[in-house]
PDB file of N, CA and C in Angstrom:
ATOM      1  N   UNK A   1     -71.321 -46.344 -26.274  1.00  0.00           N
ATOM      2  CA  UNK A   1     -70.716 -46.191 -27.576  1.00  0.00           C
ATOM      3  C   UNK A   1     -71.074 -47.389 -28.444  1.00  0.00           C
ATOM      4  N   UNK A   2     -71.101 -47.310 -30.137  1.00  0.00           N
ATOM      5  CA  UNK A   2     -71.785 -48.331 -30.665  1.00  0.00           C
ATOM      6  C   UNK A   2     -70.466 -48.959 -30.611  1.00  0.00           C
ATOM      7  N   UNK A   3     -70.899 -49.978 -31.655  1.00  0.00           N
ATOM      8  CA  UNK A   3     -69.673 -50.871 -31.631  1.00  0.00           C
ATOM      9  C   UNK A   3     -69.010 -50.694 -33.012  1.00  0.00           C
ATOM     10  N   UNK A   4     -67.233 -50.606 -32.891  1.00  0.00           N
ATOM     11  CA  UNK A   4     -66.401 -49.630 -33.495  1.00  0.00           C
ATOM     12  C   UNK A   4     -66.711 -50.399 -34.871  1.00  0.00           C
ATOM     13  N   UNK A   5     -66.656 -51.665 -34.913  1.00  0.00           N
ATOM     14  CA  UNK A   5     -66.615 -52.371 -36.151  1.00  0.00           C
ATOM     15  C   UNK A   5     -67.176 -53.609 -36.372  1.00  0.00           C
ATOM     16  N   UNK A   6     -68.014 -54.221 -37.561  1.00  0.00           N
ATOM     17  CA  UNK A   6     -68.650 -55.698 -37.513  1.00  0.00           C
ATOM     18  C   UNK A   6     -67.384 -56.521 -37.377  1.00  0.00           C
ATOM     19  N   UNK A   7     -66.486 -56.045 -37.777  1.00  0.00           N
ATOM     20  CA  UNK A   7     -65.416 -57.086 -37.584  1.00  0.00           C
ATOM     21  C   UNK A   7     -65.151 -57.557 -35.543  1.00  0.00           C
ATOM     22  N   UNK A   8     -65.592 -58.944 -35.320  1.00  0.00           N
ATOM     23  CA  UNK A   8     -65.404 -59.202 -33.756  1.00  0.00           C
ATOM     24  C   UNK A   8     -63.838 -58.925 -33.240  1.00  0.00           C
ATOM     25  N   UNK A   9     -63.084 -59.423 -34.684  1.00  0.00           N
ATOM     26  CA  UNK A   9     -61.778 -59.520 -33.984  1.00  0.00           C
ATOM     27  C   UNK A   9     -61.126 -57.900 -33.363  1.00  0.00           C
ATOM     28  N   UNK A  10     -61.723 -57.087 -34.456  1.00  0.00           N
ATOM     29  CA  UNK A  10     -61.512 -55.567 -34.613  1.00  0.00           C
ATOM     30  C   UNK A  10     -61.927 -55.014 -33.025  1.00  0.00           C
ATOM     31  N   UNK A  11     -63.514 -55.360 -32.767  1.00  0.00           N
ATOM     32  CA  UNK A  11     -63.899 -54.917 -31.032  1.00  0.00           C
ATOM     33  C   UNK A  11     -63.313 -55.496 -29.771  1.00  0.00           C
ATOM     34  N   UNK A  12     -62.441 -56.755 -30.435  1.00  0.00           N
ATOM     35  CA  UNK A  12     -61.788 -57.589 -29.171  1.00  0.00           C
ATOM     36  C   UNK A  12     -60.593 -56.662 -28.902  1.00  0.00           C
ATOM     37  N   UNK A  13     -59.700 -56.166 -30.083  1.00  0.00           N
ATOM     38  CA  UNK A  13     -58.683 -55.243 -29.984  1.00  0.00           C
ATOM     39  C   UNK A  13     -58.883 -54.170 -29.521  1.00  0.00           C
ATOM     40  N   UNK A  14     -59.813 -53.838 -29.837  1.00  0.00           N
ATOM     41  CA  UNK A  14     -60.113 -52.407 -29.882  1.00  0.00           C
ATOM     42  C   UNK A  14     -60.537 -52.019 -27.909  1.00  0.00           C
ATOM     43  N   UNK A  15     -61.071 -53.220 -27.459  1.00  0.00           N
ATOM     44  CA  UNK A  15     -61.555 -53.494 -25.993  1.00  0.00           C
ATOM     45  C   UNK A  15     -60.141 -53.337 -25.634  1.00  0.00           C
ATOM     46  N   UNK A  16     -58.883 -54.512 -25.909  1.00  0.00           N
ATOM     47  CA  UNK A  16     -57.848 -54.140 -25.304  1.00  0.00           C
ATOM     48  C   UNK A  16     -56.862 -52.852 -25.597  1.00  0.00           C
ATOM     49  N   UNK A  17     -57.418 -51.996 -26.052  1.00  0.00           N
ATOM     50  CA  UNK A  17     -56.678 -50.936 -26.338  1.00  0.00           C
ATOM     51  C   UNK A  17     -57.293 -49.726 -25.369  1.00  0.00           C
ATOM     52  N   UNK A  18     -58.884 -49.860 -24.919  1.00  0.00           N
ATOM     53  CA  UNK A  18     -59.324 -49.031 -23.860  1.00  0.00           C
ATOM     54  C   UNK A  18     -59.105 -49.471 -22.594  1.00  0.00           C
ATOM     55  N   UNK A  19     -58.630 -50.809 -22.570  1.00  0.00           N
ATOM     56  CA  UNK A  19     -57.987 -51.358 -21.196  1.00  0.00           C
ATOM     57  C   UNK A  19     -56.384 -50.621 -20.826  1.00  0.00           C
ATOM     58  N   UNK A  20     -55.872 -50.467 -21.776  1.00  0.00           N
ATOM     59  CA  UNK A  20     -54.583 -50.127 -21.439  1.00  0.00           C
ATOM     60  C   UNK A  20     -54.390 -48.517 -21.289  1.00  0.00           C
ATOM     61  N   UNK A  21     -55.610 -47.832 -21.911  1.00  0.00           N
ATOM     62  CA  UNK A  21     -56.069 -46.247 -22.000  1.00  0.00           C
ATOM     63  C   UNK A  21     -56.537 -46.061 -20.139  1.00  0.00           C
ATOM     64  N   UNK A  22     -57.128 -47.108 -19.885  1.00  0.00           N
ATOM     65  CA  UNK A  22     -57.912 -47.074 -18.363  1.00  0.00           C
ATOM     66  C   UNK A  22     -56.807 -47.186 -17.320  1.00  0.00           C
ATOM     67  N   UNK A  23     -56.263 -47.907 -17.599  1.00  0.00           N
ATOM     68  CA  UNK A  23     -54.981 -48.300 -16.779  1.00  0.00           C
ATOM     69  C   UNK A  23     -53.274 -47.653 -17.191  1.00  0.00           C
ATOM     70  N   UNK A  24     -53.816 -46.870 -17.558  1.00  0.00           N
ATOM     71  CA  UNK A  24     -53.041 -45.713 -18.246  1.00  0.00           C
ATOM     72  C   UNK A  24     -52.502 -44.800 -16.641  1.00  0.00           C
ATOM     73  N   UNK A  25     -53.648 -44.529 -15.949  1.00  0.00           N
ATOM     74  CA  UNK A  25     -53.272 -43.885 -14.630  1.00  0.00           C
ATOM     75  C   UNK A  25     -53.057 -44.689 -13.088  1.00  0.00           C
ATOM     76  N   UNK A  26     -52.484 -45.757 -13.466  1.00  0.00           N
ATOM     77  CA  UNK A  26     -52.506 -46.766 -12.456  1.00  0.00           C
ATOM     78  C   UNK A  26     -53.870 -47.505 -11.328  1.00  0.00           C
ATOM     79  N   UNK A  27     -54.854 -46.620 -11.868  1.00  0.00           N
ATOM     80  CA  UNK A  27     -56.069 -47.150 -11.272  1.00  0.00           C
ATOM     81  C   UNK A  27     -57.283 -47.423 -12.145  1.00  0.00           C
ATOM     82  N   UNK A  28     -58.177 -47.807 -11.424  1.00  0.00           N
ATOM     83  CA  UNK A  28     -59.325 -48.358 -12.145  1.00  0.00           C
ATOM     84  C   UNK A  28     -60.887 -47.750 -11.679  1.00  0.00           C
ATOM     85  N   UNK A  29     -60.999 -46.688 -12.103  1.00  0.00           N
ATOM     86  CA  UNK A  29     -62.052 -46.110 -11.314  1.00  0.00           C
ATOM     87  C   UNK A  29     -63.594 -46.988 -11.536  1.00  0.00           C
ATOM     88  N   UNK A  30     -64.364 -47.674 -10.869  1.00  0.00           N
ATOM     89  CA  UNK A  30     -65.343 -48.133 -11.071  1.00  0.00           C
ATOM     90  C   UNK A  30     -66.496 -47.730 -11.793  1.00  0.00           C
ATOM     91  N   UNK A  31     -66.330 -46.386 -12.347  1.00  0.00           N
ATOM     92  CA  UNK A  31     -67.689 -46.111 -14.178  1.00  0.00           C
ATOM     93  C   UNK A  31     -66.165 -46.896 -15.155  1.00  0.00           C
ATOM     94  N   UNK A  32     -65.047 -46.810 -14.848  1.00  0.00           N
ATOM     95  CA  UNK A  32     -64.239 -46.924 -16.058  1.00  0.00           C
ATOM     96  C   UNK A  32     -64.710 -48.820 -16.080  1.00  0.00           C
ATOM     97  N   UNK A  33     -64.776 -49.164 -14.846  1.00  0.00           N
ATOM     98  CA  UNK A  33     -65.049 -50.868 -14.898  1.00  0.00           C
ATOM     99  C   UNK A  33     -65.892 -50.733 -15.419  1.00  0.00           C
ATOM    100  N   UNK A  34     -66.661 -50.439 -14.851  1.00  0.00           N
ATOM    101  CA  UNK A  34     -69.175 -50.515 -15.299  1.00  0.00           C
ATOM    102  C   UNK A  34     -68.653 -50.873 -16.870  1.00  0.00           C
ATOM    103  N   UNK A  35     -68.138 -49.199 -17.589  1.00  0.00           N
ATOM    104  CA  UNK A  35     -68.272 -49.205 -18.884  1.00  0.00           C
ATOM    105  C   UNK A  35     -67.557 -50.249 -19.638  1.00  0.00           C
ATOM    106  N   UNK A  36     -66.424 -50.540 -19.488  1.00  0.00           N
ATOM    107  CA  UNK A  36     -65.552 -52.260 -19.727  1.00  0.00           C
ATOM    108  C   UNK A  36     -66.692 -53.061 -19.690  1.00  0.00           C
ATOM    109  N   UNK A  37     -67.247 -53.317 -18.582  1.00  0.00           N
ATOM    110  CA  UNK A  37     -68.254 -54.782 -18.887  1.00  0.00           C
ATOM    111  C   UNK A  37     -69.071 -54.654 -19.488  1.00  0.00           C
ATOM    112  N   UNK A  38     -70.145 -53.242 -19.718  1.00  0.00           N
ATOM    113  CA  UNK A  38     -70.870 -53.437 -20.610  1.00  0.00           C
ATOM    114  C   UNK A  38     -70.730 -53.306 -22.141  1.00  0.00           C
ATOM    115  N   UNK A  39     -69.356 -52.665 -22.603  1.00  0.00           N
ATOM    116  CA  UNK A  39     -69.022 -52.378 -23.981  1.00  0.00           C
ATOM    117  C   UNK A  39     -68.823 -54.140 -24.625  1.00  0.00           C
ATOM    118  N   UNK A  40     -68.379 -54.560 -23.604  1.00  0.00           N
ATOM    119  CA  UNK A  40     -67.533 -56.392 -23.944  1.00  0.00           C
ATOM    120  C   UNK A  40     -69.251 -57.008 -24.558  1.00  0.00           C
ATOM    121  N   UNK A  41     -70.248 -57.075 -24.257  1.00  0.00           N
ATOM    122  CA  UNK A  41     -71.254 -57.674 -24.716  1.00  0.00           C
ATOM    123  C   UNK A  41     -71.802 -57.155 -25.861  1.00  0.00           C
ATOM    124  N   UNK A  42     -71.946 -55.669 -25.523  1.00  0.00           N
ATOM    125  CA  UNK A  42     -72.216 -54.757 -26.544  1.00  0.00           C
ATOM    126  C   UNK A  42     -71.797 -55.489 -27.741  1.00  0.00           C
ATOM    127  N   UNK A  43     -70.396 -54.688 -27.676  1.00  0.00           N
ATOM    128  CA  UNK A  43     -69.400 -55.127 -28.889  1.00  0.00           C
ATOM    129  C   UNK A  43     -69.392 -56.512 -29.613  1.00  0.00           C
ATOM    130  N   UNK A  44     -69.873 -57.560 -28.851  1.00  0.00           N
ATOM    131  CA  UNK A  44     -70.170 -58.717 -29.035  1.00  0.00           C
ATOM    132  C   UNK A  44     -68.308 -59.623 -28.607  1.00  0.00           C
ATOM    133  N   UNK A  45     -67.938 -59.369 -27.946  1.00  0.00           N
ATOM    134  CA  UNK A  45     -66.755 -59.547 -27.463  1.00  0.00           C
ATOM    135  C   UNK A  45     -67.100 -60.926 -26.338  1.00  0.00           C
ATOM    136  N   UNK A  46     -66.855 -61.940 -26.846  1.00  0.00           N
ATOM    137  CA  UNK A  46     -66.993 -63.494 -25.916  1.00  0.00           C
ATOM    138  C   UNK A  46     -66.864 -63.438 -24.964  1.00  0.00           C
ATOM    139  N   UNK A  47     -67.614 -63.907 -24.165  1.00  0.00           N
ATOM    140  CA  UNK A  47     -68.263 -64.225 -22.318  1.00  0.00           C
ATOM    141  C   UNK A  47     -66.494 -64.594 -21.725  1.00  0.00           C
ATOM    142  N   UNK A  48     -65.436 -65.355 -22.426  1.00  0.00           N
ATOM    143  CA  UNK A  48     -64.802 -66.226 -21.692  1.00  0.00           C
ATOM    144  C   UNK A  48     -63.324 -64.954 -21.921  1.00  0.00           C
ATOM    145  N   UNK A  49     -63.294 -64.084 -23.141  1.00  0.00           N
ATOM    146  CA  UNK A  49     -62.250 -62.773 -23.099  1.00  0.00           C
ATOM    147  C   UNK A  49     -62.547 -61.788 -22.101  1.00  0.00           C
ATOM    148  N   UNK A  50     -63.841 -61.321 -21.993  1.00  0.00           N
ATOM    149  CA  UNK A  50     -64.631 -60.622 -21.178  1.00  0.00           C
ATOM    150  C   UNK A  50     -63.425 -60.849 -19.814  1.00  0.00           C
ATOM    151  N   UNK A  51     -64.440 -62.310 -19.330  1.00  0.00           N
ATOM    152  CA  UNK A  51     -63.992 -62.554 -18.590  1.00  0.00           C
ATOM    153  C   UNK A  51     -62.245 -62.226 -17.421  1.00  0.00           C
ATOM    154  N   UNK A  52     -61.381 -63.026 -18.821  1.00  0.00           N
ATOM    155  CA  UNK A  52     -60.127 -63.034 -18.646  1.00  0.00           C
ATOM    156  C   UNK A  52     -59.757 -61.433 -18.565  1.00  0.00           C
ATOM    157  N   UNK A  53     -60.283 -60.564 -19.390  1.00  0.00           N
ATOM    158  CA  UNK A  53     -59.517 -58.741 -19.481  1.00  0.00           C
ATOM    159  C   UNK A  53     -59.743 -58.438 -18.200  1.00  0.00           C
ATOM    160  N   UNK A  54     -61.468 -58.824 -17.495  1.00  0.00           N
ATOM    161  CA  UNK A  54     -61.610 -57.616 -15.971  1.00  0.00           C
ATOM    162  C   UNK A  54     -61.359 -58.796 -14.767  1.00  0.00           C
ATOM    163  N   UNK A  55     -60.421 -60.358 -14.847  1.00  0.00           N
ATOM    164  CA  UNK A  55     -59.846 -60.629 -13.965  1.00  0.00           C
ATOM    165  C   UNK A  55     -58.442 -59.741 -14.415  1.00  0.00           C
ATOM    166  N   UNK A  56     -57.976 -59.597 -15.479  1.00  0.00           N
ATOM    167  CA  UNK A  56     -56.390 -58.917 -15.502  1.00  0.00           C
ATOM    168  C   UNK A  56     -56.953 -57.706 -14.709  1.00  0.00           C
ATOM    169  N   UNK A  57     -57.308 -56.747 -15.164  1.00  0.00           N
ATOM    170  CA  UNK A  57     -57.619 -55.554 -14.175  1.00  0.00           C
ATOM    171  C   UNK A  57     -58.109 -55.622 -12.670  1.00  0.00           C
ATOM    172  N   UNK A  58     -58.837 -56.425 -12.380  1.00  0.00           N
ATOM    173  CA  UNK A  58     -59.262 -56.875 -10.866  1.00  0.00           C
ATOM    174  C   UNK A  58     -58.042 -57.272 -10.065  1.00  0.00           C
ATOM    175  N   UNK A  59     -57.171 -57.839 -10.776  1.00  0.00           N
ATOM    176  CA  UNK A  59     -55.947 -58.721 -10.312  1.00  0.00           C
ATOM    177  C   UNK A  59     -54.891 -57.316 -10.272  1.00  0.00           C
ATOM    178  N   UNK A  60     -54.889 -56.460 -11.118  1.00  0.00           N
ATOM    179  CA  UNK A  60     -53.895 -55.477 -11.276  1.00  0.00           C
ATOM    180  C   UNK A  60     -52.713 -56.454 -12.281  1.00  0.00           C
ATOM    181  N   UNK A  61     -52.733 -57.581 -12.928  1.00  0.00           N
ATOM    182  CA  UNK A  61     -51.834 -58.072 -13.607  1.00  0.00           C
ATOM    183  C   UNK A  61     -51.816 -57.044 -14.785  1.00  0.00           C
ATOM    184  N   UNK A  62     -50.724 -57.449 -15.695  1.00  0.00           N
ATOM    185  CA  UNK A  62     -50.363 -57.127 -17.149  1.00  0.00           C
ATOM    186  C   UNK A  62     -51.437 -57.366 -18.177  1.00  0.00           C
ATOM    187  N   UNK A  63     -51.908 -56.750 -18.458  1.00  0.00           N
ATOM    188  CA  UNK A  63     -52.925 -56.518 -19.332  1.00  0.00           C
ATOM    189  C   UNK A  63     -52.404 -57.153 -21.097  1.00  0.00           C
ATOM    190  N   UNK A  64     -53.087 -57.852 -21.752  1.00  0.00           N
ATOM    191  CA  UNK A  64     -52.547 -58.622 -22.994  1.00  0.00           C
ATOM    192  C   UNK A  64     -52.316 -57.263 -24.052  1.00  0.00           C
ATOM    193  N   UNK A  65     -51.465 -56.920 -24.589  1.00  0.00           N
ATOM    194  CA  UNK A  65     -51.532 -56.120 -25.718  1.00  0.00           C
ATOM    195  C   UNK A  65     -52.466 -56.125 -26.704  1.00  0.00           C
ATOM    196  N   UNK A  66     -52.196 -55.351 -27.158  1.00  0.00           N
ATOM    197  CA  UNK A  66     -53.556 -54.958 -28.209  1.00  0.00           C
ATOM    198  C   UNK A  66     -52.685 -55.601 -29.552  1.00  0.00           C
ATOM    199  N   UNK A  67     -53.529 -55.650 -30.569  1.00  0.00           N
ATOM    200  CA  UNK A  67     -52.777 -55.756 -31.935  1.00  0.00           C
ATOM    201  C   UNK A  67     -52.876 -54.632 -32.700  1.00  0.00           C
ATOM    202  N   UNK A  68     -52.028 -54.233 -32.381  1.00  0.00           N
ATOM    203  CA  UNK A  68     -51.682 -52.838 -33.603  1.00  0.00           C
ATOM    204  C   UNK A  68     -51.769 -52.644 -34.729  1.00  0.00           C
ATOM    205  N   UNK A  69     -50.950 -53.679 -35.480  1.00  0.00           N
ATOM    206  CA  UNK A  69     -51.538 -53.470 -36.700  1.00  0.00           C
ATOM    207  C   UNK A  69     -52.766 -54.046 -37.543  1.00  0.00           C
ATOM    208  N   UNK A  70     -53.422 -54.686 -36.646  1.00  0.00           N
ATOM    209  CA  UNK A  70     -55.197 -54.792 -37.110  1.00  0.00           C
ATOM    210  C   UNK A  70     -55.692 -53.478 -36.994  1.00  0.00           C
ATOM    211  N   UNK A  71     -55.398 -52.902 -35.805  1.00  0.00           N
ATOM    212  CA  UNK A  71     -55.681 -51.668 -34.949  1.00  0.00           C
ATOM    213  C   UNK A  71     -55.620 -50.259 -36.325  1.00  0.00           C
ATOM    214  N   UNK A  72     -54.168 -50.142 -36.888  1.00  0.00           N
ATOM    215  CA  UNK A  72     -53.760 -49.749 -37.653  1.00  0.00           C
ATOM    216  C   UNK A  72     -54.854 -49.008 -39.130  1.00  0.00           C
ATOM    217  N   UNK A  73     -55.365 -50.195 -39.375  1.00  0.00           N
ATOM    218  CA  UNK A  73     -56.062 -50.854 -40.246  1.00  0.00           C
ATOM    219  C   UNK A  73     -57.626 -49.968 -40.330  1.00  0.00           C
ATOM    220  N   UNK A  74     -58.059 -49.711 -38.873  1.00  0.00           N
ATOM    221  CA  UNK A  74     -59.239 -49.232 -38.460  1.00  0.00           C
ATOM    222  C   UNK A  74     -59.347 -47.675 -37.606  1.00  0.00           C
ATOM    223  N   UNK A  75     -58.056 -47.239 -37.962  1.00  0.00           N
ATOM    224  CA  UNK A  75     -57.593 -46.082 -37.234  1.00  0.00           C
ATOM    225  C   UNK A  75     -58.124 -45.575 -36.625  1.00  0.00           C
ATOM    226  N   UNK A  76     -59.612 -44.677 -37.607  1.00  0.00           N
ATOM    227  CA  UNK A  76     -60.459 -43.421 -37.206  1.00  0.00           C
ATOM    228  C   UNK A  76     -61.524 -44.395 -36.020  1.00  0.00           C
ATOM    229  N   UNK A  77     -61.645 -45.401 -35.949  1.00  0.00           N
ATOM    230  CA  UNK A  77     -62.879 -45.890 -35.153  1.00  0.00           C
ATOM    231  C   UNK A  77     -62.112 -46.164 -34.028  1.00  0.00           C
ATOM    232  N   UNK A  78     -61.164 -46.400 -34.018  1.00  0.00           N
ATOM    233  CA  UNK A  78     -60.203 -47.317 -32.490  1.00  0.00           C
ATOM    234  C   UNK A  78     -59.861 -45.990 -31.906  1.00  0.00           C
ATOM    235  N   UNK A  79     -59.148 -44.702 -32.805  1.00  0.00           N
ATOM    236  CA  UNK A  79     -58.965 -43.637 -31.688  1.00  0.00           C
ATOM    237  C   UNK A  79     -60.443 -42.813 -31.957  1.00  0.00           C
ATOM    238  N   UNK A  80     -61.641 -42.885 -31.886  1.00  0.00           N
ATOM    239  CA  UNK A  80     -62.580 -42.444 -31.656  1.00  0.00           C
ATOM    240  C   UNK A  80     -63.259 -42.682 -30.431  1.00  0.00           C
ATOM    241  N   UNK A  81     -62.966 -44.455 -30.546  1.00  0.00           N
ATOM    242  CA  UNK A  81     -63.602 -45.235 -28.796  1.00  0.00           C
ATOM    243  C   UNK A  81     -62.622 -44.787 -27.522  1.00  0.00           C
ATOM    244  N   UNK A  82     -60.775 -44.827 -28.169  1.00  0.00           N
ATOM    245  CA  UNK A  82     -60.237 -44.301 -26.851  1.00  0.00           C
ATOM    246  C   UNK A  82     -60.591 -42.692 -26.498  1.00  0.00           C
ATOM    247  N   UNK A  83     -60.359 -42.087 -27.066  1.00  0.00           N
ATOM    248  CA  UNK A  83     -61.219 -40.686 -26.900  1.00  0.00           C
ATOM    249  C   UNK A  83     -62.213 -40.573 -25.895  1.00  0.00           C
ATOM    250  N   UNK A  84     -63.055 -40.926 -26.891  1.00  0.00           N
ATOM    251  CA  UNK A  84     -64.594 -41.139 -25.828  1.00  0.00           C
ATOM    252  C   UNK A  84     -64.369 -41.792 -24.461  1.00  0.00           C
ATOM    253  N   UNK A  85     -63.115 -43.288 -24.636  1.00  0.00           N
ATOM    254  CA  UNK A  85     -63.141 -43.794 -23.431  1.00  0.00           C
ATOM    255  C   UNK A  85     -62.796 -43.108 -22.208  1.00  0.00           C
ATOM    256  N   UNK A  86     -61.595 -42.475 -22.682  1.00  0.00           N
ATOM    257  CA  UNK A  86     -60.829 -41.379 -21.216  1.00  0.00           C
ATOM    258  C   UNK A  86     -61.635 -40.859 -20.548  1.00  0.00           C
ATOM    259  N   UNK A  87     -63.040 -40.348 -20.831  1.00  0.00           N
ATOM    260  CA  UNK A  87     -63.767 -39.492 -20.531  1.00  0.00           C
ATOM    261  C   UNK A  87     -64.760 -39.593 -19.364  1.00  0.00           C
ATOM    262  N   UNK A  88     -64.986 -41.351 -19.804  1.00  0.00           N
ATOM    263  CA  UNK A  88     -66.082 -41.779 -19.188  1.00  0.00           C
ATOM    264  C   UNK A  88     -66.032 -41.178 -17.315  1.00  0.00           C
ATOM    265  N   UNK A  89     -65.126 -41.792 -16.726  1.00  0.00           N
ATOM    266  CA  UNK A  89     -65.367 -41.458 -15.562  1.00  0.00           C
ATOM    267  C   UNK A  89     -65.390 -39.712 -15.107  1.00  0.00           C
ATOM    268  N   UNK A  90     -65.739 -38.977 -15.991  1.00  0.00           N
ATOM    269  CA  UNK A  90     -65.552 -37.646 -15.560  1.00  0.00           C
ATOM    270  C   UNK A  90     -64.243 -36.729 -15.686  1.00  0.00           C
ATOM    271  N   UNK A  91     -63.376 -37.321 -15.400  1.00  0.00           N
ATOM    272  CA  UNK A  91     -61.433 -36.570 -15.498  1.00  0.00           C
ATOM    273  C   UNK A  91     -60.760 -37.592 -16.725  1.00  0.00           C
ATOM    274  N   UNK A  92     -60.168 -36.450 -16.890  1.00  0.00           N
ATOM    275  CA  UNK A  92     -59.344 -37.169 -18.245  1.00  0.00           C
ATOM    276  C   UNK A  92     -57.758 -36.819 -17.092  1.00  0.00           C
ATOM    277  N   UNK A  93     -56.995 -37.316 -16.813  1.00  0.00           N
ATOM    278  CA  UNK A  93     -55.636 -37.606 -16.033  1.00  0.00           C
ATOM    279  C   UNK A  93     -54.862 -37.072 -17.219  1.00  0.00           C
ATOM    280  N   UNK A  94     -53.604 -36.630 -16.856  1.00  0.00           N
ATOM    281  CA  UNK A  94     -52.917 -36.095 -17.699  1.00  0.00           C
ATOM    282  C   UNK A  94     -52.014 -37.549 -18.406  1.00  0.00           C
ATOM    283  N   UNK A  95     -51.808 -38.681 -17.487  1.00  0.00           N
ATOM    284  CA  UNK A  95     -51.157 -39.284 -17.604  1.00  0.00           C
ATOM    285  C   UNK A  95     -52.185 -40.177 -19.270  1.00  0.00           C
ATOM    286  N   UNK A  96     -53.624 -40.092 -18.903  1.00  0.00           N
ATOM    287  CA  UNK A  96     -54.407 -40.409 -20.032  1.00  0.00           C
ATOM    288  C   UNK A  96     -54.392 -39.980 -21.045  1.00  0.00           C
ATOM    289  N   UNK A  97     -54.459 -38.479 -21.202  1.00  0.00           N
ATOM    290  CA  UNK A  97     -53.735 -37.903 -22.405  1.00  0.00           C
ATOM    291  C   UNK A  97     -52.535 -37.652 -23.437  1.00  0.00           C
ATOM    292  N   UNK A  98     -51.371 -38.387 -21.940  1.00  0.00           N
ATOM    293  CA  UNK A  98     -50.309 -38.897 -22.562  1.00  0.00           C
ATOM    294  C   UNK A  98     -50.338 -40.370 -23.194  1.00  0.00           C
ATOM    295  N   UNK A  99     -51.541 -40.760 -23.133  1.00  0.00           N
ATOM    296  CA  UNK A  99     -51.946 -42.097 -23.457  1.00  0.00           C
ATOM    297  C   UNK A  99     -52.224 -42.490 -24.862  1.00  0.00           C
ATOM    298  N   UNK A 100     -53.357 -41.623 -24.593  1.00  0.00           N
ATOM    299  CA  UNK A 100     -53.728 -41.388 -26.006  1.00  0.00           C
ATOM    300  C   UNK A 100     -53.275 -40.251 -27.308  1.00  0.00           C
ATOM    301  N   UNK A 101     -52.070 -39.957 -26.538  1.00  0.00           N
ATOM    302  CA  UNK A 101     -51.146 -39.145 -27.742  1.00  0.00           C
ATOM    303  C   UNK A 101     -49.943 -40.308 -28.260  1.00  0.00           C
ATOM    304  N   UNK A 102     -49.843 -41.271 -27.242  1.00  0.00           N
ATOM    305  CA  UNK A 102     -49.090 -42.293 -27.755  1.00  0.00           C
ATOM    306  C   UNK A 102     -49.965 -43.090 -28.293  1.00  0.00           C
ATOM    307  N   UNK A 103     -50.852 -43.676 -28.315  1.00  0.00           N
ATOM    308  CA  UNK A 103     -51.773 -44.459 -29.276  1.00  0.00           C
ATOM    309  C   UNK A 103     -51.811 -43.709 -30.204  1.00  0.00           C
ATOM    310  N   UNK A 104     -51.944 -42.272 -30.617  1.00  0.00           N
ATOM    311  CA  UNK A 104     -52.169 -41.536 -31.670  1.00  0.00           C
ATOM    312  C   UNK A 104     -50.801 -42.228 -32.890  1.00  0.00           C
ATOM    313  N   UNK A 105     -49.658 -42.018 -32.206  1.00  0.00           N
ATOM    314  CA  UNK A 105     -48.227 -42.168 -33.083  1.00  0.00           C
ATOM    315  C   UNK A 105     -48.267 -43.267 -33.014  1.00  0.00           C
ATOM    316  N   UNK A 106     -48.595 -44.286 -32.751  1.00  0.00           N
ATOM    317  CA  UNK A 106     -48.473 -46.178 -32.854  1.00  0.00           C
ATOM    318  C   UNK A 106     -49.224 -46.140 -33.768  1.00  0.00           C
ATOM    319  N   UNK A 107     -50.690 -45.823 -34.226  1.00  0.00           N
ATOM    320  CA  UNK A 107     -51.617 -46.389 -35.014  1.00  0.00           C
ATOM    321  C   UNK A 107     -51.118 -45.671 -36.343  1.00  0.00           C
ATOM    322  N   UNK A 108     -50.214 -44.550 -36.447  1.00  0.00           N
ATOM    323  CA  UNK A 108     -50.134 -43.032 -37.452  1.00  0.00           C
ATOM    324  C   UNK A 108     -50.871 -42.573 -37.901  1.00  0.00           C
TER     325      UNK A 108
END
């Protein structure tokens, strides 16, 4: 997927908002990792955030929130990437779709 926005701060959010879409079903299927590490460079998302998001997921810790209302701001591109994101590993989980129907009503 390209990258949602020139704005960096916009793809750093936007990264933690498909982290919490991934971990939406209590696991971490390894295309859902692959695609995390390579979107973080893509996106142009810093070596040392990178870093810190897929030790939170490796670790199974609490994942940092997203900022919403930057998020807000960029609506159609942030729920375009979670969309696309659910997908990646093949199954969309129901619990994912309840995911991204709640990201739908947070962003409005």
């Amino acid at each position: 997927m390209n990258r949602p926005s020139p704005n960096a701060e916009v793809n750093v959010e936007t990264l933690k908002l498909l982290l919490q879409t991934v971990w939406a079903d209590d696991t971490l299927d390894p295309k859902e990792r692959e695609q995390i590490a390579a979107l973080g460079p893509k996106w142009g998302v810093p070596a040392e955030t990178m870093d810190f998001l897929l030790k939170h997921l490796d670790m199974g810790k609490p994942l940092p929130q997203p900022n919403l209302s930057l998020l807000r701001q960029h609506r159609d591109v942030v729920l375009a990437a979670a969309e696309w994101f659910v997908g990646v590993d093949g199954v969309v989980e129901e619990s994912e779709k309840d995911f991204l129907a709640t990201v739908q009503e947070l962003l409005g």
